[in-house]
C-alpha atoms as a PDB file:
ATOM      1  CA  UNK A   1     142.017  73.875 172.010  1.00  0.00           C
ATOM      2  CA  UNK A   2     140.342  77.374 173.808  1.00  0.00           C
ATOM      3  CA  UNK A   3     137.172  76.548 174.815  1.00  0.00           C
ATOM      4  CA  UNK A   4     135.982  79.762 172.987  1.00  0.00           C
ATOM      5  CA  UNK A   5     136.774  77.601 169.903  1.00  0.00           C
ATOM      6  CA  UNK A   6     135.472  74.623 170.627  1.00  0.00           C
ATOM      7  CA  UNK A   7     132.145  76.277 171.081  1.00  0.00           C
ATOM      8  CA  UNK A   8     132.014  77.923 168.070  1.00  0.00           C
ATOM      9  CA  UNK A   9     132.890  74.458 166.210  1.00  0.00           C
ATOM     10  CA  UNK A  10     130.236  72.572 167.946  1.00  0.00           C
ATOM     11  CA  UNK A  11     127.574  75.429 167.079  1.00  0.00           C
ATOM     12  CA  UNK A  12     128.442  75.121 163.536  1.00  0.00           C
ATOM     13  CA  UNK A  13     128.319  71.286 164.271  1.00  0.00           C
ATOM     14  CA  UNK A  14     124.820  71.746 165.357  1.00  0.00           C
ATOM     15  CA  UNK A  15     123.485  73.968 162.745  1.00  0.00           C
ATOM     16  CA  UNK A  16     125.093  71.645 160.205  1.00  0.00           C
ATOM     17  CA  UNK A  17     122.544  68.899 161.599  1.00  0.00           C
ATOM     18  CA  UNK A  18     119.671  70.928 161.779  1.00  0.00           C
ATOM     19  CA  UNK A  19     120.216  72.033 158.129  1.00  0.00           C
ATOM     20  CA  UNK A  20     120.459  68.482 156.876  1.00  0.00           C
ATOM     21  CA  UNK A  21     117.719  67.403 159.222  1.00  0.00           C
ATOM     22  CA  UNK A  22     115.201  69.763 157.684  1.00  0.00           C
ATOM     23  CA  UNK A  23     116.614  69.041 154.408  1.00  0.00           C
ATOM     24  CA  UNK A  24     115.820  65.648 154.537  1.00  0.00           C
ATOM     25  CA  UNK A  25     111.986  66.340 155.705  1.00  0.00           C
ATOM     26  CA  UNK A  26     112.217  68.333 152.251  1.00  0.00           C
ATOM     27  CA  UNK A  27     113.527  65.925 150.475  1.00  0.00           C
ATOM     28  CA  UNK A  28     110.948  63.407 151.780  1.00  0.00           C
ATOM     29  CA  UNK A  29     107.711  65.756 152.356  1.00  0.00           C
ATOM     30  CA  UNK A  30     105.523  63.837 149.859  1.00  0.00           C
ATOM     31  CA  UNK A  31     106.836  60.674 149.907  1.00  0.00           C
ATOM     32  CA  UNK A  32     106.931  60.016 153.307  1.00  0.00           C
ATOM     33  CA  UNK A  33     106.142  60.611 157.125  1.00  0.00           C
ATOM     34  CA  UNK A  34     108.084  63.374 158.080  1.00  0.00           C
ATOM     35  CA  UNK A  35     106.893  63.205 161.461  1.00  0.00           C
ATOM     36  CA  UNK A  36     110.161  61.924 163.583  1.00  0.00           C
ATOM     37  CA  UNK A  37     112.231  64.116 161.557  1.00  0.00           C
ATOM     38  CA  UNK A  38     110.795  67.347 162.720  1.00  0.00           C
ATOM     39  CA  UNK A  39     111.157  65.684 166.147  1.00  0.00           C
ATOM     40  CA  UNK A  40     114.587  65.743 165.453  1.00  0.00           C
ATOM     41  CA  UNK A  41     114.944  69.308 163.758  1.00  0.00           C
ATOM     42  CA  UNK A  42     113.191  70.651 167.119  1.00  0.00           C
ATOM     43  CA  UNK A  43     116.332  68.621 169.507  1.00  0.00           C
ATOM     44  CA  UNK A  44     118.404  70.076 167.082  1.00  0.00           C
ATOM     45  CA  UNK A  45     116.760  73.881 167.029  1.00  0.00           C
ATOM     46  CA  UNK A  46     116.436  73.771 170.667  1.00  0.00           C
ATOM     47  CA  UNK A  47     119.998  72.612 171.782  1.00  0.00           C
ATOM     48  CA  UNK A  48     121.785  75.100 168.701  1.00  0.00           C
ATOM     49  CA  UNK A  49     118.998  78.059 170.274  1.00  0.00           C
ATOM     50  CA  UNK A  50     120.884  76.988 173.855  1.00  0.00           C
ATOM     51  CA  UNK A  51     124.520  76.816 172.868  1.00  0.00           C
ATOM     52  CA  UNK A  52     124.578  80.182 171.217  1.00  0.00           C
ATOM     53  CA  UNK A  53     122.513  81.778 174.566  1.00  0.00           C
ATOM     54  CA  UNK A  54     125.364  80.009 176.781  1.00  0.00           C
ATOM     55  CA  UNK A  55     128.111  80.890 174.213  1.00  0.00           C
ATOM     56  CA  UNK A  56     127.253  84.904 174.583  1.00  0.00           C
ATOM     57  CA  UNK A  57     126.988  84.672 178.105  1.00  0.00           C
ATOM     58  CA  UNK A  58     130.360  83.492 178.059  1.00  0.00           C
ATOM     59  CA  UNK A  59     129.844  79.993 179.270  1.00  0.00           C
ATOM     60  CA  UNK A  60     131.921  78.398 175.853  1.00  0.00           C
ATOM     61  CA  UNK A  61     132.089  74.984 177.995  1.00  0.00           C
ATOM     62  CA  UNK A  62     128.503  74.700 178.961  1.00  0.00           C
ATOM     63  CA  UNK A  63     128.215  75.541 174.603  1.00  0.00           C
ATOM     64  CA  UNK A  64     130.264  72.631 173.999  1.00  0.00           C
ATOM     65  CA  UNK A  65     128.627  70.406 176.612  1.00  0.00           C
ATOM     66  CA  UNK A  66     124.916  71.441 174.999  1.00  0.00           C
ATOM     67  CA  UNK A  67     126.121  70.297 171.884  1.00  0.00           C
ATOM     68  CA  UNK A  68     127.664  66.875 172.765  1.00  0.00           C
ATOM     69  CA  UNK A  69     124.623  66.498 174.608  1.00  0.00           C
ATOM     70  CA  UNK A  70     122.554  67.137 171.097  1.00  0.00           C
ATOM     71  CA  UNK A  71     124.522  64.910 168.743  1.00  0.00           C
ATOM     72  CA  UNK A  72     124.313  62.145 171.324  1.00  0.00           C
ATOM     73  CA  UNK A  73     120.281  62.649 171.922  1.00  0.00           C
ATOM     74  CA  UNK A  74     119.450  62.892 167.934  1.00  0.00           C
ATOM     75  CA  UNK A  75     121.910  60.009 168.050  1.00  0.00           C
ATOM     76  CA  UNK A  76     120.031  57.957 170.296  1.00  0.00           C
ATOM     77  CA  UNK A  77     116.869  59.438 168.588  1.00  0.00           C
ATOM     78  CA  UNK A  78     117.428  57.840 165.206  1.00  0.00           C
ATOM     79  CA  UNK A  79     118.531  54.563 166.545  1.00  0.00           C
ATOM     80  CA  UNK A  80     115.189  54.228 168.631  1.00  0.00           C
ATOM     81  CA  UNK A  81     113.154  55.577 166.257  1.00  0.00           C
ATOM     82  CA  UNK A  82     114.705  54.251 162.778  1.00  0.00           C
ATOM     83  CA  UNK A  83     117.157  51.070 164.099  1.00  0.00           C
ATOM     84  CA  UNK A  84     120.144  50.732 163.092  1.00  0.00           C
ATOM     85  CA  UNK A  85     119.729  50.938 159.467  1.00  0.00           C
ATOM     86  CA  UNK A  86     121.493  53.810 157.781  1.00  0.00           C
END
């Protein structure tokens, strides 16, 4: 696969988590602490706000690298912060 395409994928990847991240603080805003989920929405703002800069600056494998990166830290994240309940 091009790396063009891969980092396009991943980028949709990441703003696919950040949608259902801040979804979910939504969902739960009155019923419970929302607290680590912004956390999360932030890694996931932050690394999508990075993959697009590197991605139109034409650096498609540092894109896909940024996002790997991401789904492995809010990976990490939710295992440290919530266990490994689902």
């Amino acid at each position: 696969m091009p790396a063009e395409r891969a980092a396009k994928i991943a980028i949709a990847v990441e703003f696919a988590a950040l949608i259902r991240i801040l979804a979910e603080c939504l969902r739960l805003y009155r019923q419970a602490d929302i607290h680590p989920y912004l956390v999360g929405a932030v890694i996931a703002a932050l690394s999508a706000a990075i993959s697009v800069a590197l991605y139109f600056l034409t650096k498609h494998r540092g894109a896909v690298a940024t996002a790997v990166g991401a789904v492995g830290a809010l990976i990490g994240y939710k295992i440290a912060v919530f266990g490994w309940r689902l």
